[in-house]
Protein backbone atom coordinates (compact mmCIF):
# COMPACT_ATOMS: atom_id res chain seq x y z
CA UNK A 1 44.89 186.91 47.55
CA UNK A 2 48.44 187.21 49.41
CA UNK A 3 50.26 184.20 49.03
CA UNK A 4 53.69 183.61 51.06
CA UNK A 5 54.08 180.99 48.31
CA UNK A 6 52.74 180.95 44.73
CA UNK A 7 50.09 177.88 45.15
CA UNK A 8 50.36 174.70 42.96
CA UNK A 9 48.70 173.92 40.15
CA UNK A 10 48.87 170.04 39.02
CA UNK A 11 47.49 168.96 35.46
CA UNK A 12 46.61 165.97 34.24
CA UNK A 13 46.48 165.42 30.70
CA UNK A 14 47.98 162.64 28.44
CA UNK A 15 48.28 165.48 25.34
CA UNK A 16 51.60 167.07 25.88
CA UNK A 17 50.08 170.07 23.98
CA UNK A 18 47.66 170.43 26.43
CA UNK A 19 49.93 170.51 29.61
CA UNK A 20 52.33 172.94 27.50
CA UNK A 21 49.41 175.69 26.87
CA UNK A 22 48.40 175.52 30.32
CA UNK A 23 51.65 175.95 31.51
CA UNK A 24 51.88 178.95 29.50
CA UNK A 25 48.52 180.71 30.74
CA UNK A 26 49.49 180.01 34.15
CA UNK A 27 53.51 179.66 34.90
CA UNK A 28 53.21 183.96 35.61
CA UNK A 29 51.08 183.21 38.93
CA UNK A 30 51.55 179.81 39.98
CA UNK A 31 53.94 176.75 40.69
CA UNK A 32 53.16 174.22 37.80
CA UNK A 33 53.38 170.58 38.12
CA UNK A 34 52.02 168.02 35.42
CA UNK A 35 51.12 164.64 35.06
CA UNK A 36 50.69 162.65 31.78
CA UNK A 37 47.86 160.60 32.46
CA UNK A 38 45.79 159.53 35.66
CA UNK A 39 47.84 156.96 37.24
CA UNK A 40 51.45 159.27 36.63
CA UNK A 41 49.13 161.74 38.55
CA UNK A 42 48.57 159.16 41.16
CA UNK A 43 51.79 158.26 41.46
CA UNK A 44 53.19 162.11 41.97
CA UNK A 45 50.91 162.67 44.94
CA UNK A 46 52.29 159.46 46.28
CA UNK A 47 55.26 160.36 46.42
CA UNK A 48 54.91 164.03 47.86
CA UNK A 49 53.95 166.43 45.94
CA UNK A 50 50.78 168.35 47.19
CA UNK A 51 48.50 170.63 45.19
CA UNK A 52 46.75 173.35 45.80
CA UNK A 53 44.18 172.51 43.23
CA UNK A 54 44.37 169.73 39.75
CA UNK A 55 43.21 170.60 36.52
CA UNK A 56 42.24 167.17 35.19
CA UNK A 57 41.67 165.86 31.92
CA UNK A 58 38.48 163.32 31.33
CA UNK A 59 39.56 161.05 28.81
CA UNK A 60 42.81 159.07 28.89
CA UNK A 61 43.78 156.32 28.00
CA UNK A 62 44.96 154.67 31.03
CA UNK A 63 42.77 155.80 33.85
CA UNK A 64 39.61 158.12 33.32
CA UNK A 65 39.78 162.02 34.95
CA UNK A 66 36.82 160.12 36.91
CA UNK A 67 38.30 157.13 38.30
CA UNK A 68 41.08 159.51 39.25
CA UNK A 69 39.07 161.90 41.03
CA UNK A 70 36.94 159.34 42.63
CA UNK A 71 40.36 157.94 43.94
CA UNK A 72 41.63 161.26 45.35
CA UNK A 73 37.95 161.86 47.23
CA UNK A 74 38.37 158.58 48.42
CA UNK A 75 41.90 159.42 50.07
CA UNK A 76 41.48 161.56 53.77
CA UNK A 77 44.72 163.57 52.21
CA UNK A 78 43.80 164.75 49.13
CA UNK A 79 39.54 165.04 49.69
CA UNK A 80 39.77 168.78 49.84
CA UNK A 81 41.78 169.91 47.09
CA UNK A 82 39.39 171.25 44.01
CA UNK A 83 39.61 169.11 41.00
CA UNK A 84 38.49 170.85 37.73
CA UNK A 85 38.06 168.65 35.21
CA UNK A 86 39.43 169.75 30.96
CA UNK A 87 37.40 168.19 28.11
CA UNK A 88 37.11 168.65 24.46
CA UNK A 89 33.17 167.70 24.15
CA UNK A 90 30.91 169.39 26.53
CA UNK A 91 27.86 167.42 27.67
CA UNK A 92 25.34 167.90 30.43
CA UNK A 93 25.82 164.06 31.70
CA UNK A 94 29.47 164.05 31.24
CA UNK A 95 28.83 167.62 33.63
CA UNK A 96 26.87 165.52 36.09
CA UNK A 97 28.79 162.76 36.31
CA UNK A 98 32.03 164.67 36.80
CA UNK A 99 29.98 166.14 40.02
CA UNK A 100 29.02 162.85 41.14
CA UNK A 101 32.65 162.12 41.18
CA UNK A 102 33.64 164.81 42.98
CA UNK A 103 34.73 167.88 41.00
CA UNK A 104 34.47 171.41 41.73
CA UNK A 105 33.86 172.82 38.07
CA UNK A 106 34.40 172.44 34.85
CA UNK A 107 37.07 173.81 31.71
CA UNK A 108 35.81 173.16 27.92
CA UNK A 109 38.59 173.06 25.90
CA UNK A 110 39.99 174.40 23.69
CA UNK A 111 41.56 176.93 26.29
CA UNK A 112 40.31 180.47 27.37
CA UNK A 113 42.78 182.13 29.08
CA UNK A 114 40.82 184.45 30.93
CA UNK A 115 37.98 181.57 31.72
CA UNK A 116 41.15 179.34 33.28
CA UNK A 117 42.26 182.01 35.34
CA UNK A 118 38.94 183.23 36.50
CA UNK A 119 38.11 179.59 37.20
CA UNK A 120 41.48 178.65 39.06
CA UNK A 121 41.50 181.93 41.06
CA UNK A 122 37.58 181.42 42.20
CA UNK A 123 38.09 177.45 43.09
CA UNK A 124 41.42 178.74 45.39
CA UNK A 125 40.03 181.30 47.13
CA UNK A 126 37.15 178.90 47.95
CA UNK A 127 39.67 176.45 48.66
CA UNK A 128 42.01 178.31 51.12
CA UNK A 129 38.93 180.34 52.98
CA UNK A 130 37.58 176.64 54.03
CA UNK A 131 41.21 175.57 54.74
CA UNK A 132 41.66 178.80 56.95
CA UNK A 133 38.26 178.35 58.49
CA UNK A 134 38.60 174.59 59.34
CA UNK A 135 41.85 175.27 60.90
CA UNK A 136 40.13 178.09 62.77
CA UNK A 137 37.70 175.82 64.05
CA UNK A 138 40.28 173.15 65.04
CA UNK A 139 42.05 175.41 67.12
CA UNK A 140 38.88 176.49 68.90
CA UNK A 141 37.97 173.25 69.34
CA UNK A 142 40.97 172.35 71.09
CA UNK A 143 40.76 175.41 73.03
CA UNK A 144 37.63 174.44 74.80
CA UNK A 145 38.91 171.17 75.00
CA UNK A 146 41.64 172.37 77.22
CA UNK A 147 39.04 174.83 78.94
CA UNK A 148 36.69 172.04 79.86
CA UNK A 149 39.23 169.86 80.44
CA UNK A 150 40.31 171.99 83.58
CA UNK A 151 36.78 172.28 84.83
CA UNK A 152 36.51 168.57 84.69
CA UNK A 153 40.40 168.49 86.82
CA UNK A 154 38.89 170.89 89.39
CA UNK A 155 35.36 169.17 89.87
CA UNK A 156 36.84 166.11 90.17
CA UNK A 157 38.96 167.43 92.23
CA UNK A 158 36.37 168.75 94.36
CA UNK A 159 34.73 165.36 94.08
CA UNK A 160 37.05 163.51 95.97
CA UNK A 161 37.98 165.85 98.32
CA UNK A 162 34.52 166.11 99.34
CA UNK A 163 34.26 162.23 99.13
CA UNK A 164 37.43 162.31 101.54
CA UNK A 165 34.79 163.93 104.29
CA UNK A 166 33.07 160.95 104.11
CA UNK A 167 36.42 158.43 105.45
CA UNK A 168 37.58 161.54 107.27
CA UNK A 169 36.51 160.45 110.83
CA UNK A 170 38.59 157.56 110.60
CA UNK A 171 42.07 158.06 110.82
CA UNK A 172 42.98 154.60 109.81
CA UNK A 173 40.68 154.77 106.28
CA UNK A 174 42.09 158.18 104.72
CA UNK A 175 43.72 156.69 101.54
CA UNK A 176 40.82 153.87 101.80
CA UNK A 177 39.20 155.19 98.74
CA UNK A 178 42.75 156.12 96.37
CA UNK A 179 43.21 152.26 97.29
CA UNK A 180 39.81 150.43 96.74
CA UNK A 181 39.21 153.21 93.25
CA UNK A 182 42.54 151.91 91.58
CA UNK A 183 42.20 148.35 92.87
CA UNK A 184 38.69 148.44 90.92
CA UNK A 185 40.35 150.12 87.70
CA UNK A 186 43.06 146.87 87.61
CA UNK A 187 40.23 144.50 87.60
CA UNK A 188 38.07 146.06 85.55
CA UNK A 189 40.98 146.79 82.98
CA UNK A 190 41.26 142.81 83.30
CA UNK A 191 38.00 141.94 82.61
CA UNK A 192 37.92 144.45 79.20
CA UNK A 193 36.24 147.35 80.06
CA UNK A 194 37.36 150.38 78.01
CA UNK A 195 39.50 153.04 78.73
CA UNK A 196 36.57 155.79 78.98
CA UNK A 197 34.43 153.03 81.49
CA UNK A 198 37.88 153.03 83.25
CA UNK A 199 38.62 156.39 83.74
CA UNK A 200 34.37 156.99 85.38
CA UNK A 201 35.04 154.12 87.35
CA UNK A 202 38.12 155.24 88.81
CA UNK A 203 35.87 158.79 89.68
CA UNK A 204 33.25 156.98 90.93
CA UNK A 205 34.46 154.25 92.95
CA UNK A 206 35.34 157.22 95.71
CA UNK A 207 31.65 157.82 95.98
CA UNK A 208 30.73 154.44 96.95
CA UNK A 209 30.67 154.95 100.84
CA UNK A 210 29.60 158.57 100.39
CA UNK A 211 26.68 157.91 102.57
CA UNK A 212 28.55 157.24 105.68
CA UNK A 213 28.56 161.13 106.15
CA UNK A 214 24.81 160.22 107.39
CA UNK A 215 25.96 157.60 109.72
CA UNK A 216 25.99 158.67 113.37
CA UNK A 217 29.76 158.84 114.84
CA UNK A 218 28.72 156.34 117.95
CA UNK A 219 28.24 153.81 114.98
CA UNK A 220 30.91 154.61 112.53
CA UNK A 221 33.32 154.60 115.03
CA UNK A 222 32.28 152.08 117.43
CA UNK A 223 35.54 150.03 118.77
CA UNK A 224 33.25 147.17 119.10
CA UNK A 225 30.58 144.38 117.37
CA UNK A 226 27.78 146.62 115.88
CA UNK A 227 24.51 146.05 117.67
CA UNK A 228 21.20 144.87 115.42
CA UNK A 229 19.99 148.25 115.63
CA UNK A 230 23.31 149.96 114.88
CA UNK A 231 24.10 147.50 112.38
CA UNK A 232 20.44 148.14 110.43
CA UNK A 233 21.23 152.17 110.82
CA UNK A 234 24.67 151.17 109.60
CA UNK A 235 23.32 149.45 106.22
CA UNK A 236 21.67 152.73 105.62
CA UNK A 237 24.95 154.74 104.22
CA UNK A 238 23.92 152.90 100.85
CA UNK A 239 20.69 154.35 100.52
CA UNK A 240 21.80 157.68 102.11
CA UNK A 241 24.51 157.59 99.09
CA UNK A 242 22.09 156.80 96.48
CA UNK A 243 20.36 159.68 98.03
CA UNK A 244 22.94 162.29 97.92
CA UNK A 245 24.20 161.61 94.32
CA UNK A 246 20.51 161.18 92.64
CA UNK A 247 19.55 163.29 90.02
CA UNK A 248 22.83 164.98 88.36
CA UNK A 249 23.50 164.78 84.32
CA UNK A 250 26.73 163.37 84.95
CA UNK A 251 28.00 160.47 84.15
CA UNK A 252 30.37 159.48 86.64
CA UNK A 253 28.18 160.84 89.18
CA UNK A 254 24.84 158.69 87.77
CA UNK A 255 27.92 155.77 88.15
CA UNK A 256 28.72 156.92 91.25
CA UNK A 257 24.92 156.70 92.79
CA UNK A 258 24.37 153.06 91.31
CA UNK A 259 27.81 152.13 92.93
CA UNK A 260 27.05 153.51 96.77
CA UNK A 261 23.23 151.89 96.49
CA UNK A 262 24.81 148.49 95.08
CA UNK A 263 28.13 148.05 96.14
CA UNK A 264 26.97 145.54 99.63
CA UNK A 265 24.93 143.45 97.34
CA UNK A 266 25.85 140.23 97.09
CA UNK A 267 26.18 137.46 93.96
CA UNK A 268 24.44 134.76 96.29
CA UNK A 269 21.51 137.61 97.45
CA UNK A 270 22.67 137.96 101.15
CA UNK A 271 23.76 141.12 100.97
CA UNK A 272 22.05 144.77 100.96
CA UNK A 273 20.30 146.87 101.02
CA UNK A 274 17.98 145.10 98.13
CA UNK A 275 19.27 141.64 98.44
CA UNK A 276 19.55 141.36 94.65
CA UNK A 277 21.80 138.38 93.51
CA UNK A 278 24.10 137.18 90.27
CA UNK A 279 24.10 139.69 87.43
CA UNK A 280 21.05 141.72 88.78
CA UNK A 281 23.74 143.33 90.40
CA UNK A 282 25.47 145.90 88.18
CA UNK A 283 29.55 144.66 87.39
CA UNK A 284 31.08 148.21 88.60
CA UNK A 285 29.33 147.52 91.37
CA UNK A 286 30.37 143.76 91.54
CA UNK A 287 33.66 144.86 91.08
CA UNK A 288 33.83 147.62 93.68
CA UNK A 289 32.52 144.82 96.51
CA UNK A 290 35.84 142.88 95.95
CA UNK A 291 37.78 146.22 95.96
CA UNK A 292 36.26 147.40 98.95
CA UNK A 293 35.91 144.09 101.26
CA UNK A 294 39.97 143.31 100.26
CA UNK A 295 40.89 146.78 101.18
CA UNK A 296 38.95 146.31 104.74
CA UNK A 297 40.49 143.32 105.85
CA UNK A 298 44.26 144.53 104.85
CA UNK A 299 43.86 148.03 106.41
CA UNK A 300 43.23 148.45 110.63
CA UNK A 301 39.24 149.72 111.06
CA UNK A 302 38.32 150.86 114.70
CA UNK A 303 37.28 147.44 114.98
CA UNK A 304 40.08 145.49 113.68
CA UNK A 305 43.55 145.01 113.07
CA UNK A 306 44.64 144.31 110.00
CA UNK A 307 45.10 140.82 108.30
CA UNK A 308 47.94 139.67 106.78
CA UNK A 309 47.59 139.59 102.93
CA UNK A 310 47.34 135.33 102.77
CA UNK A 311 44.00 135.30 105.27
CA UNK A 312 42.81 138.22 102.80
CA UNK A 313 43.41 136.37 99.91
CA UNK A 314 41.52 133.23 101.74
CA UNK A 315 38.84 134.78 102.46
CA UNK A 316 38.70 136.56 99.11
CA UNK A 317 38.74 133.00 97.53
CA UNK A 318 36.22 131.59 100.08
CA UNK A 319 34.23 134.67 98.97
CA UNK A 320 33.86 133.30 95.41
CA UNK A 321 30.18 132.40 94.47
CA UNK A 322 28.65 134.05 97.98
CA UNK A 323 30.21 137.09 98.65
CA UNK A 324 31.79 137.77 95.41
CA UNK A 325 30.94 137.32 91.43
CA UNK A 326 33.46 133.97 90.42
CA UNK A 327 34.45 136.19 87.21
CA UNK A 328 35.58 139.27 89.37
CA UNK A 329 36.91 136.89 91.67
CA UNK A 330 39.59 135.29 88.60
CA UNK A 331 40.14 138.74 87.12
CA UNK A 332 41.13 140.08 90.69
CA UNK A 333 43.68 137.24 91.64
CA UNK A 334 45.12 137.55 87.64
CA UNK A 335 46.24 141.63 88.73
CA UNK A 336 47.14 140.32 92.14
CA UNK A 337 50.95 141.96 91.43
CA UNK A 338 49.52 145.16 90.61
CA UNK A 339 46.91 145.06 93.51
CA UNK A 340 50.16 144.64 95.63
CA UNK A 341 51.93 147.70 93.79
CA UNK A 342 48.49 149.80 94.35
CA UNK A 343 48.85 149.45 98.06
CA UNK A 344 52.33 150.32 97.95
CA UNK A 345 51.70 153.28 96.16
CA UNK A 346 49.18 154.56 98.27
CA UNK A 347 51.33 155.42 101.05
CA UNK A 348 51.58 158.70 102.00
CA UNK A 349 53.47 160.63 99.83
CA UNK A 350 52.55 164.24 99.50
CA UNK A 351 50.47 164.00 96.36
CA UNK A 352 47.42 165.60 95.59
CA UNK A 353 44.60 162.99 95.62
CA UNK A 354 44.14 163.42 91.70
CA UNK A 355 47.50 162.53 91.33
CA UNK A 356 47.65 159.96 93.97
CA UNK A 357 44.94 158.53 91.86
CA UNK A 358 46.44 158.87 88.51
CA UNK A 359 49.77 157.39 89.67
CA UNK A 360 48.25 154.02 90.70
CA UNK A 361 45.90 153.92 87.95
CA UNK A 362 48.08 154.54 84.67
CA UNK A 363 45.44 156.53 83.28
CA UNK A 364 47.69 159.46 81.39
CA UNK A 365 47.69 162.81 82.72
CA UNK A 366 45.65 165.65 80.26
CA UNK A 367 47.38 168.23 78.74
């Protein structure tokens, strides 16, 4: 093997004799540390030194070559360095149970010169191949983390640009869904949902109206009260969302289909399109109502101007048990300064929509 650095051998042995012959079959090809006893060995790795493998003796006095080992398997740091345990009585159990504790092989004393070095050398090369290897297989690993990390930026991507289409028509709605996605992140977040939940939420609370592409433009953009008729084709978007996001393998897209077929349901069972009340309805989607309805009423629709933010939080309030899940309700008047600093933020800036997104939720950027 080509070192850059001789490697380090520790051993353990309370018989300075022992240590000192060791030393002198070894000091030509390796850095030499020793220990007299198991807890002096303990106490050197605490306090920095790092081997690349420990000859250790069974029996000492104050702490067995076992206990030790079983202490240094037990220890994320040390796990991996081969441990060959030194006795003066060979027996198959003592063998077995040196395995059982964790050793790599065994060295019958008294000492063979050309057995310790063939031993040693064997149990390192072992020892730095499946060093080099996992290391290998880290970096890989975090290579294709960083590759499918960037497909996941440019679908998402994608995603909401496409979702965009769906608020496009509307001139008065086109940061509607940066709004209403981080508005349902902050209550969510509240009501302690965890950060992975958080981050497909905030993906797939943009696909909640994604059915309104369906929606005939003499409806979506009527000026005026919606008919009975228009108003029935109107309810359809839901369905027509469902519709469009069934069937795909992932997640925030499955979340995204359950949140544009639920997301006009209501907790008292009034809404649509399955008039499903309480907790029948999923909480994203309980969630995303309150995001969506308080966006609506703050923002100017072809129908409306907008209202100032005390009749929004009224009606919000008066919402509570019909409209609205009481829970959601609490959690979304407890953010109310950061559902204020959302709709500041969402002014038009220049941003790309991912980081318009990111900005107002908090989520961290990837690397």
């Amino acid at each position: 093997m080509n070192f850059l650095k001789k490697p380090l051998v520790l051993a353990v042995d309370d018989t300075p004799s022992n240590i000192d012959v060791l030393y002198r079959i070894l000091k030509n090809d390796y850095e030499f540390a020793a220990a007299l006893g198991g807890k002096d060995a303990l106490d050197a790795l605490d306090s920095g030194i790092f081997p690349d493998i420990i000859l250790l003796d069974v029996v000492m006095p104050d702490m067995s070559g076992y206990e030790v080992c079983k202490n240094l398997k037990k220890n994320d740091k040390f796990k991996d360095i081969p441990v060959i345990f030194i006795t003066a009585q060979y027996d198959e159990n003592d063998e077995a149970k040196g395995f059982e504790a964790g050793a790599s092989d065994y060295i019958v004393k008294p000492f063979n010169t050309v057995i310790v070095k063939a031993r040693i050398k064997t149990h390192l090369d072992l020892y730095f191949i499946s060093k080099n290897l996992k290391q290998q297989v880290e970096d890989r690993t975090a290579d294709l983390n960083k590759a499918l990390e960037k497909i996941k930026e440019v679908s998402l991507e994608t995603i909401l640009r496409l979702t965009n289409a769906s608020e496009y028509k509307d001139e008065d709605t086109g940061s509607h869904i940066q709004r209403m996605s981080n508005y349902c992140v902050a209550v969510a977040k509240k009501m302690g949902i965890n950060s992975n939940s958080l981050e497909w939420i905030l993906y797939a609370a943009p696909m909640h109206d994604i059915g309104k592409i369906g929606i005939p433009d003499r409806i979506l953009l009527k000026p005026g009260k919606l008919d009975s008729e228009e108003w029935e084709i109107m309810k359809t978007h839901t369905t027509i969302g469902a519709k469009i996001l069934e069937g795909s393998t992932a997640g925030f897209i499955k979340l995204g289909e359950v949140i544009a077929a639920t997301h006009h349901e209501k907790w008292d069972g009034s809404g649509y399109p399955s008039g499903i009340k309480g907790k029948k309805i999923p909480l994203v989607s309980r969630i995303v109502a309150i995001a969506d309805v308080f966006d609506a009423l703050t923002t100017r629709r072809p129908y409306k101007e907008p209202f100032s933010l005390e009749k929004s939080f009224q009606i919000i309030r008066e919402g509570s048990g019909k409209h609205f899940d009481p829970k959601v309700v609490d959690a979304f008047f407890s953010v109310e300064d950061e559902i204020l600093s959302i709709m500041e933020k969402f002014k038009d800036r220049g941003e790309t929509m991912l980081m318009k997104i990111r900005l107002a939720s908090g989520l961290k950027e990837k690397s």
